[in-house]
Protein backbone atom coordinates (compact mmCIF):
# COMPACT_ATOMS: atom_id res chain seq x y z
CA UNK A 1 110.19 83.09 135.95
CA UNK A 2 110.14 79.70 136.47
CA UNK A 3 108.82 77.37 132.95
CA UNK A 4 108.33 73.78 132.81
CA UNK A 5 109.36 73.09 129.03
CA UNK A 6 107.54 70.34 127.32
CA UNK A 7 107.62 69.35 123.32
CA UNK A 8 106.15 67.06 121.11
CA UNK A 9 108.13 63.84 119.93
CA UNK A 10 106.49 63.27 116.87
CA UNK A 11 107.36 65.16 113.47
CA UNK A 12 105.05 65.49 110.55
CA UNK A 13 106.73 68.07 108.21
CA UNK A 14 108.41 67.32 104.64
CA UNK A 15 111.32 69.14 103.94
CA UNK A 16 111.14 71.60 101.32
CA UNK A 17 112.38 74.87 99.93
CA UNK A 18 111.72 77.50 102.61
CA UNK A 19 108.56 79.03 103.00
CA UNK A 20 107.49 75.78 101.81
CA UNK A 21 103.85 74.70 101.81
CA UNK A 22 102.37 71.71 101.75
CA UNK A 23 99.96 70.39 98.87
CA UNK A 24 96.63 72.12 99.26
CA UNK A 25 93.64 69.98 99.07
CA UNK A 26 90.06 71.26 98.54
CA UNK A 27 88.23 72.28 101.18
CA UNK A 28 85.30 70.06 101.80
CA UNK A 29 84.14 70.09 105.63
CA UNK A 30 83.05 72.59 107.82
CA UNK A 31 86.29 73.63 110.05
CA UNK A 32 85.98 73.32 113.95
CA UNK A 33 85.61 76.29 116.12
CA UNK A 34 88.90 77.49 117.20
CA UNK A 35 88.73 78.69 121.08
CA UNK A 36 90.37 81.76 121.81
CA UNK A 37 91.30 83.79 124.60
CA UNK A 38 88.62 85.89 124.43
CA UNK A 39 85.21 86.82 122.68
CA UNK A 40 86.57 89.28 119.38
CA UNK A 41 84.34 92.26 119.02
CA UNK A 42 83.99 92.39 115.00
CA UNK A 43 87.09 93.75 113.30
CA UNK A 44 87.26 97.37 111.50
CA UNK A 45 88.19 98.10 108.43
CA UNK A 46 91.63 98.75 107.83
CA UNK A 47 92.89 100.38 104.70
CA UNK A 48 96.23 100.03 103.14
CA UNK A 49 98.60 102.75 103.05
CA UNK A 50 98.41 105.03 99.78
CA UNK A 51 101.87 103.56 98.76
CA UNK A 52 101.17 99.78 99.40
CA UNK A 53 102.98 97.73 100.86
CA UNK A 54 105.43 96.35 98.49
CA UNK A 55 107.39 93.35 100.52
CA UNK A 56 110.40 90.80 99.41
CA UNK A 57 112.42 87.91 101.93
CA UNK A 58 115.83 87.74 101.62
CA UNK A 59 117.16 84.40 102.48
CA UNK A 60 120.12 84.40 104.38
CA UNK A 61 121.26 81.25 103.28
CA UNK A 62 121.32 82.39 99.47
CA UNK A 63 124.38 83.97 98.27
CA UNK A 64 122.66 86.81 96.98
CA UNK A 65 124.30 90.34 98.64
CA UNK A 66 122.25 92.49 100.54
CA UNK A 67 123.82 95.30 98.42
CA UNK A 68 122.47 93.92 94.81
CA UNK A 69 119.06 94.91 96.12
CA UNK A 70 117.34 97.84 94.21
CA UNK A 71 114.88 99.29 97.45
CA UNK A 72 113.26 101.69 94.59
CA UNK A 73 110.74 98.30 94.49
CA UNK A 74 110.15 97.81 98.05
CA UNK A 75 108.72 99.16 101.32
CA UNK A 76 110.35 96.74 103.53
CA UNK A 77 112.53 93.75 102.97
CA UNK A 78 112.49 90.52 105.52
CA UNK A 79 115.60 88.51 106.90
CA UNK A 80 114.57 85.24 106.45
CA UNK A 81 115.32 83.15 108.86
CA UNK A 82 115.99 82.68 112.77
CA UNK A 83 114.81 79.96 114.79
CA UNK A 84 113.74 79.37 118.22
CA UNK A 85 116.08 77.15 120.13
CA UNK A 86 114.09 73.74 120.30
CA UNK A 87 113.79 72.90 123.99
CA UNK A 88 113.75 76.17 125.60
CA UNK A 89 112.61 78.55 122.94
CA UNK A 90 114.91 81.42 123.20
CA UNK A 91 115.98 82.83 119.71
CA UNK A 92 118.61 81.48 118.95
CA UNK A 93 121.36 83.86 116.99
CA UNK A 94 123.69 81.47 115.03
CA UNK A 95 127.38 82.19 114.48
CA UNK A 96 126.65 82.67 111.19
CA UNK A 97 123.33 84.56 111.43
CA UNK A 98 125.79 87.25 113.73
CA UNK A 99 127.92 88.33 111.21
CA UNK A 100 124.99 88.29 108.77
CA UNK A 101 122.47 90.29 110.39
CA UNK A 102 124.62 93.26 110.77
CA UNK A 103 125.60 92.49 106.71
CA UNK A 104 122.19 92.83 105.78
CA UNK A 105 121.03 95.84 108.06
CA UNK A 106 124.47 98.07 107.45
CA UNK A 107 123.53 97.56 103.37
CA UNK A 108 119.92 98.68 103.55
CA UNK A 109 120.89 101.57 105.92
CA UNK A 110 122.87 102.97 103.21
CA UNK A 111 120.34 102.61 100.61
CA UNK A 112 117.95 105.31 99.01
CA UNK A 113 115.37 104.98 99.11
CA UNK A 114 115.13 103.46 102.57
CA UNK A 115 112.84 100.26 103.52
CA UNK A 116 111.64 98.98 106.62
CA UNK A 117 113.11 95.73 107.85
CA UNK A 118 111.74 92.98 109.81
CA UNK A 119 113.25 89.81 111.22
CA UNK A 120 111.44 86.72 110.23
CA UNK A 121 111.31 83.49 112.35
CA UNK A 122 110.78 80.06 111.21
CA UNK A 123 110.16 78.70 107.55
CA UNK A 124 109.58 75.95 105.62
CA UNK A 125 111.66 72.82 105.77
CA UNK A 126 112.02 73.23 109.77
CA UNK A 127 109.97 71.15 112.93
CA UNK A 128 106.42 72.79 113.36
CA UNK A 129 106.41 70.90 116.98
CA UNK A 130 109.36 73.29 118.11
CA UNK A 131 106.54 76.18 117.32
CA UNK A 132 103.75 73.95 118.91
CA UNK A 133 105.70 73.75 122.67
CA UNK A 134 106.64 77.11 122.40
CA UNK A 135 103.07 78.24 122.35
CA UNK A 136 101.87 75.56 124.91
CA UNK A 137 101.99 77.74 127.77
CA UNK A 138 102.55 81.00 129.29
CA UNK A 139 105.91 80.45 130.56
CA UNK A 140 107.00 79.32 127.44
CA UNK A 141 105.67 82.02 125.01
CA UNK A 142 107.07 84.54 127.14
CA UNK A 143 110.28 83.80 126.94
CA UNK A 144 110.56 83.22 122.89
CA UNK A 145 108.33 86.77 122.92
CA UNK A 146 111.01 88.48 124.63
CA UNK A 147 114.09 86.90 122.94
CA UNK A 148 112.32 88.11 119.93
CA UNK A 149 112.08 91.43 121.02
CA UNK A 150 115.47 91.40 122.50
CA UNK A 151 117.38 90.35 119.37
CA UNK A 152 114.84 92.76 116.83
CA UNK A 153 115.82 95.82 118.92
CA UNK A 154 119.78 94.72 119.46
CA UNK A 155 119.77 94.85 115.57
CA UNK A 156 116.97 97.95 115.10
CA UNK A 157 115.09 95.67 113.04
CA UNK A 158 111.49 97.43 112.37
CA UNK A 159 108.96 94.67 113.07
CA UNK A 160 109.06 91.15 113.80
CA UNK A 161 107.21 88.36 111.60
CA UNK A 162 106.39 83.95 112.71
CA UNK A 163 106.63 81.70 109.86
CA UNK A 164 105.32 78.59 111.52
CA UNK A 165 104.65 76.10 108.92
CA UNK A 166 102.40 74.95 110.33
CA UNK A 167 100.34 74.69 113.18
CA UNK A 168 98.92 71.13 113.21
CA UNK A 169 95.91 71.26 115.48
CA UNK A 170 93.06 73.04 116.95
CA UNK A 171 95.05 73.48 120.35
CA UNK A 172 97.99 75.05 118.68
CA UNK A 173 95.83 77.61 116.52
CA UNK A 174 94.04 77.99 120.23
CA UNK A 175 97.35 78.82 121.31
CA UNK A 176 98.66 80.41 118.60
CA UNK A 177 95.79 83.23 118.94
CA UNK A 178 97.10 83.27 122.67
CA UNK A 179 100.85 83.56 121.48
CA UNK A 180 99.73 86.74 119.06
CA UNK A 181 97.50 88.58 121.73
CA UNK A 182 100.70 88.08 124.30
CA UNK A 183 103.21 89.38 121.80
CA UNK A 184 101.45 92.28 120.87
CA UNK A 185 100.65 93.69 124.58
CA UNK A 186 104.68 92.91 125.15
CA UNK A 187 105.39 95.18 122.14
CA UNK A 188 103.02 98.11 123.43
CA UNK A 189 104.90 98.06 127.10
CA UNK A 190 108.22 97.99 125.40
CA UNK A 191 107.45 100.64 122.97
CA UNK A 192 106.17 102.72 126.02
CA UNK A 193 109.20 101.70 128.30
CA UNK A 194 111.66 102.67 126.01
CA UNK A 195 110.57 105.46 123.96
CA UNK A 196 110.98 104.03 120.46
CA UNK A 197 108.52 103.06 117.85
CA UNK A 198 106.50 100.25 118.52
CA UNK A 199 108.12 96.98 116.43
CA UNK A 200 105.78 95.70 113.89
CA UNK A 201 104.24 92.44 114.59
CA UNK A 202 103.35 90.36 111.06
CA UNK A 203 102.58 86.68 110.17
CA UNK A 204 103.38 84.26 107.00
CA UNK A 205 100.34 82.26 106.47
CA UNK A 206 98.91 78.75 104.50
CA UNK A 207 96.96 80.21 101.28
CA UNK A 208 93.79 79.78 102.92
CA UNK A 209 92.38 80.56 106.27
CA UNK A 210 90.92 77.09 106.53
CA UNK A 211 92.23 73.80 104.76
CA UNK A 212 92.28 70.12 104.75
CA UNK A 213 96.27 68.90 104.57
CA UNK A 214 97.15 65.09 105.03
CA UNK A 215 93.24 64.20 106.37
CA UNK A 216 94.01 66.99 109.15
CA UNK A 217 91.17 69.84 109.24
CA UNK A 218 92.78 73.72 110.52
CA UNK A 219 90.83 76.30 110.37
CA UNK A 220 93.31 79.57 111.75
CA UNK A 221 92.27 81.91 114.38
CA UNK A 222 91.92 84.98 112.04
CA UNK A 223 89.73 87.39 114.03
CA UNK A 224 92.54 86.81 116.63
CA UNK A 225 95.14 87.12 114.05
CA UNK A 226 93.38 90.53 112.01
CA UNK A 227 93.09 92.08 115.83
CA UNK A 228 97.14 92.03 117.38
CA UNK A 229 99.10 91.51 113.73
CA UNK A 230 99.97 94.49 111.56
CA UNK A 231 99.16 92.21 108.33
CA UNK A 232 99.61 88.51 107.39
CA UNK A 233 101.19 87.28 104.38
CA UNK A 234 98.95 84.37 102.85
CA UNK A 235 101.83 82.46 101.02
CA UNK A 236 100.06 82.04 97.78
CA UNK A 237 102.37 79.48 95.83
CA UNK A 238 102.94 76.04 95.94
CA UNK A 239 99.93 74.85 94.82
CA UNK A 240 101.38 71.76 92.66
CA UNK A 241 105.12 70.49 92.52
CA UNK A 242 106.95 67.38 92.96
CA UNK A 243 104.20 65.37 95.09
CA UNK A 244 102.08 65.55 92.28
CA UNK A 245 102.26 62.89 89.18
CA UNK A 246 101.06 65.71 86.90
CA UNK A 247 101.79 69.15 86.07
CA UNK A 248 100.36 72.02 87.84
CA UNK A 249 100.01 75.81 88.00
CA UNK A 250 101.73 76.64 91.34
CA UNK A 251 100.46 79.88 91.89
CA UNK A 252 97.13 80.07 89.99
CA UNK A 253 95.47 83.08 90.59
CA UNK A 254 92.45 81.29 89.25
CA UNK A 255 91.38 77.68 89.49
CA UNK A 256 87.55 76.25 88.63
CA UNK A 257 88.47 72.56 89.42
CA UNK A 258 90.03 73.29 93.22
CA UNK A 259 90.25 75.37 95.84
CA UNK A 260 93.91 75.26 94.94
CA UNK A 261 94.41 79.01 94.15
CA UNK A 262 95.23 82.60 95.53
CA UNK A 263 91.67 84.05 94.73
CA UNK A 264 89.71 81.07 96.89
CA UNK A 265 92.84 81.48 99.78
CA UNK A 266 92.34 85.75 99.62
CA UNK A 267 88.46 85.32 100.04
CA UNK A 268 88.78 82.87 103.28
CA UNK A 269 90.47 84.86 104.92
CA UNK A 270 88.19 87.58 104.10
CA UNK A 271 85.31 85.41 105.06
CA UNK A 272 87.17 84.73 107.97
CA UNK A 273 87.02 88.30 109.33
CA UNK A 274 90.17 89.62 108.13
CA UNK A 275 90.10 93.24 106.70
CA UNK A 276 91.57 93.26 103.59
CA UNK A 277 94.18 95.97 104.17
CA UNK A 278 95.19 93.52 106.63
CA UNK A 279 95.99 90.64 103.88
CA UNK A 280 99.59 91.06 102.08
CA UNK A 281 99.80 88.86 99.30
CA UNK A 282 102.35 86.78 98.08
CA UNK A 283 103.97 86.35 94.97
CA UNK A 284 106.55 83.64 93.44
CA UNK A 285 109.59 84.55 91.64
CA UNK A 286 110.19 81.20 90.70
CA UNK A 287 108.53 77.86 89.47
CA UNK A 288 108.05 74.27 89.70
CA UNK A 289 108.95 71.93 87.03
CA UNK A 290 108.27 68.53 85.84
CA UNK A 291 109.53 65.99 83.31
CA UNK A 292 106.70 64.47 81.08
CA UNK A 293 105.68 60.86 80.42
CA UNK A 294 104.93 61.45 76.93
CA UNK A 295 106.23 65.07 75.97
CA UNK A 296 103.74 64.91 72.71
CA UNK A 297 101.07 65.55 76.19
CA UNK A 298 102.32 68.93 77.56
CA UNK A 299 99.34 71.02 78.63
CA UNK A 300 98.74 71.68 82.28
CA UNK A 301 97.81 68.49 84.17
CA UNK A 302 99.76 66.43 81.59
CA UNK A 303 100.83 62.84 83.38
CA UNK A 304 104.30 63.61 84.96
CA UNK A 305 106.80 61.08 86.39
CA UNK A 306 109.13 63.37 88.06
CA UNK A 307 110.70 66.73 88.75
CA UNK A 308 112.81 69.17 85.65
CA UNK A 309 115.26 71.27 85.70
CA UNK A 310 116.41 72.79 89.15
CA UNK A 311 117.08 71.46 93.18
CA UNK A 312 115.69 68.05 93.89
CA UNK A 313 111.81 69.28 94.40
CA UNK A 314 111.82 70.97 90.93
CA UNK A 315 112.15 74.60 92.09
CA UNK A 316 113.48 76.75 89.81
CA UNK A 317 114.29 80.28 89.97
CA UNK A 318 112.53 83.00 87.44
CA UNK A 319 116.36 84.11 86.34
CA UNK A 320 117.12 80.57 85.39
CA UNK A 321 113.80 79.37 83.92
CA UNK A 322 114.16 83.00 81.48
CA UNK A 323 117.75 81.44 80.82
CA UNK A 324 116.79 78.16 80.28
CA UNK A 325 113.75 78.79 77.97
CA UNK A 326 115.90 80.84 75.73
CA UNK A 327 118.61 78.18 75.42
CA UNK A 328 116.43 75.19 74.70
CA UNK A 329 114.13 77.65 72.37
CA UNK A 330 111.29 76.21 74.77
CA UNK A 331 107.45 76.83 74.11
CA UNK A 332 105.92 79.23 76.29
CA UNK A 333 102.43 79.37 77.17
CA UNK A 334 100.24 82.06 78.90
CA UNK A 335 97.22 80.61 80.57
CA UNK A 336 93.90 83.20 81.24
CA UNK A 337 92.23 81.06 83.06
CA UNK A 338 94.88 80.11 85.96
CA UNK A 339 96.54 84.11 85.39
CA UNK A 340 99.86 82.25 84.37
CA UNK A 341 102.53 80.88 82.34
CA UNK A 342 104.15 77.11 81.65
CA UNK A 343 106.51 76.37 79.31
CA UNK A 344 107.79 73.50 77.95
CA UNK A 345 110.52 71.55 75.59
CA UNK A 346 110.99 67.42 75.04
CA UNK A 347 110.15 66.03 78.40
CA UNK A 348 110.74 69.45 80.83
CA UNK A 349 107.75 71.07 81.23
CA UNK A 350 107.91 74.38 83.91
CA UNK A 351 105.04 75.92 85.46
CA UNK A 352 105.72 79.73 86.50
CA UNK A 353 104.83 83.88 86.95
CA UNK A 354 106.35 86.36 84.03
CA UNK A 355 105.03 89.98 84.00
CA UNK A 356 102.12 89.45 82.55
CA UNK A 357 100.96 87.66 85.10
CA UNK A 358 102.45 89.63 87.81
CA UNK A 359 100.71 92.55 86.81
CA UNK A 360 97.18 91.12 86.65
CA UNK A 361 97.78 89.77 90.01
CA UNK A 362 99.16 92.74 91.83
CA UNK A 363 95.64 94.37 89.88
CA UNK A 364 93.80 91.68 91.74
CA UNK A 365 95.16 92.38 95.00
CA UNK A 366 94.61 96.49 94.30
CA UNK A 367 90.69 95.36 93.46
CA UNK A 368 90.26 93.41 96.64
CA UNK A 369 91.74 96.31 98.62
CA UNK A 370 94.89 94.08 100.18
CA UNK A 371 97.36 96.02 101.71
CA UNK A 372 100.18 94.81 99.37
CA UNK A 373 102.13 92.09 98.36
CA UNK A 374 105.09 90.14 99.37
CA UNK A 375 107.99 88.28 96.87
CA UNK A 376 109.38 84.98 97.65
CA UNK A 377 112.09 85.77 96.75
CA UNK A 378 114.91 88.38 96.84
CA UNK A 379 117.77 86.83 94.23
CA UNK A 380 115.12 84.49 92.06
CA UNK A 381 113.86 87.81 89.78
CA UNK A 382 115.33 88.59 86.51
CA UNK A 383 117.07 92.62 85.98
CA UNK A 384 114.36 93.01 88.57
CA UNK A 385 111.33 92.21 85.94
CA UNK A 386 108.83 91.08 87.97
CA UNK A 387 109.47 93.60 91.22
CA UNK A 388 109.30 96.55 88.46
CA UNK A 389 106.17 95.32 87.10
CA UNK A 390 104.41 94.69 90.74
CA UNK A 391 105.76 98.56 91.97
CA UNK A 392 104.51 99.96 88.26
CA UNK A 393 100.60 99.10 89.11
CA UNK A 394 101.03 100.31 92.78
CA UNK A 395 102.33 103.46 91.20
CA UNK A 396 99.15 103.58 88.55
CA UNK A 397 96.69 102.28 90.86
């Protein structure tokens, strides 16, 4: 097969801690028809199994060990991340990522009980345009499809997930329906060619199914997306951090000012024609902090001029913001109307999840009928706090 291999020049991402998304604005315009490769007959139902799905990333460039990770909390753990290469698309298997892969699938194939695994491509942080060229054509998609399935089945991964972050335009969701359709007949012949299972096919997703970001309307293909992908994962965090000059709720389950929150995200997609046992939701085991212009003002929204405690964007890990509230004998909040908790001492203030809130949000994904939900990320939890509480309402639900 002969491919002509075009990409863009331009870039238009901000780093950030992978999967990153970018600050959410509220939807205010009716989104453009996204053409498609064909005419979708209206999707069925699809129910979630009677365990749930009950998901986790591990980030391979963490220093957390594969075998530190209890699977009694899980159904099936991602490798997070490969990318393709940028000019020609192939997957490209890093030095490093070789004598990591086989780490990470040797210590969950000793484990009990056992998970599935599935190799994740992409993230936050990295060039969406390498995505958008790769899905430009035929040619093109072909050959990153079957690199993918190449290097999933050379390490008996169990499914395959794209983490593009984020497809800028209405031709790439065009084409990004196109890539999903392709990669899901090319994972039915291969299952039937050589015998095995068929690999799972799964997507990380923006919040919402349609969104304004930087002026730029997207509305996602999602009738396209519900028909060829086992599940998506709407990545229901980030909401507020560093780009904002006030504090914020990251991963407010609730929000009556903004669209800016995981019930308005779960019910586009819905809208959008996506069953909900087809819609995985995610979860942060971390937070975002801020320091305070006048720490006497500390409620959420408070006028910020910076980031806290943590990296450079103000992300800080569950473990450490536990740690970190007990040493400074910090204030902590719970919030009913957002479903969360912020806490805050002299100028830090930290808005995050704690098990409270985890629990009333894996009950809101059991009430809508998702399939599950997903942790960002393996390593960030706390003697496993927040998994335990997400697989104890699976278990009573």
């Amino acid at each position: 097969m002969f491919c002509i291999f075009v990409t863009k020049s331009e870039t238009y991402f901000s780093p950030g801690p992978a999967p990153e998304i970018f600050p959410p604005l509220p939807v205010s315009y009716v989104p453009t028809p996204v053409p498609g490769p064909t005419s979708y007959p209206p999707v069925p139902a699809v129910s979630p199994s009677p365990q749930g799905i009950k998901a986790a990333y591990w980030p391979s460039f963490e220093s957390f060990p594969v075998s530190s990770i209890d699977t009694s909390f899980f159904t099936h753990i991602y490798y997070a991340f490969l990318l393709p290469e940028p000019n020609f698309f192939k997957l490209n298997v890093t030095s490093l990522d070789q004598q990591k892969l086989p780490e990470f699938m040797s210590g969950l194939s000793a484990k009990n009980p056992p998970v599935k695994t599935i190799l994740s491509i992409g993230g936050g942080g990295n060039d969406p345009n390498v995505f958008a060229g790769m899905a430009s054509t035929k040619c093109t998609r072909a050959v990153f499809i079957n690199s993918t399935i190449e290097v999933a089945r050379n390490y008996q991964f169990d499914g395959i997930d794209l983490d593009w972050e984020f497809p800028e335009t209405v031709d790439d969701m065009a084409n990004l329906a196109l890539l999903f359709e392709e990669w899901n007949e090319a994972l039915q012949n291969e299952a039937e060619t050589s015998g095995k299972p068929r690999l799972l096919l799964t997507a990380a997703v923006y919040y919402s199914s349609e969104f304004t970001t930087y002026g730029m309307p997207r509305s996602y293909p999602a009738r396209a997306m519900a028909k060829y992908l086992d599940w998506m994962n709407p990545m229901c965090f980030d909401y507020h951090g560093k780009w904002d000059n006030f504090t914020g709720i990251h991963s407010a389950l609730f929000d009556p000012n903004t669209s800016a929150s995981s019930s308005h995200g779960i019910g586009s997609w819905i809208r959008a024609g996506v069953p909900p046992g087809k819609l995985v939701m995610g979860l942060a085991s971390y937070g975002h902090t801020w320091k305070l212009q006048d720490p006497n003002i500390n409620g959420i929204g408070a006028p910020a001029t910076g980031v806290g405690p943590g990296d450079e964007l103000g992300f800080f890990d569950y473990y450490a913001i536990l740690d970190f509230n007990k040493e400074k004998n910090a204030t902590v909040k719970y919030d009913r109307t957002t479903v969360s908790y912020y806490s805050y001492v002299g100028d830090t203030w930290i808005g995050y999840d704690d098990v409270k809130s985890i629990k009333w949000k894996v009950w809101f994904a059991r009430i809508k009928g998702l399939a599950g939900y997903f942790f960002w990320a393996l390593g960030y939890d706390k003697d496993w706090a927040l998994s335990r509480q997400g697989d104890n309402i699976l278990l009573q639900a």
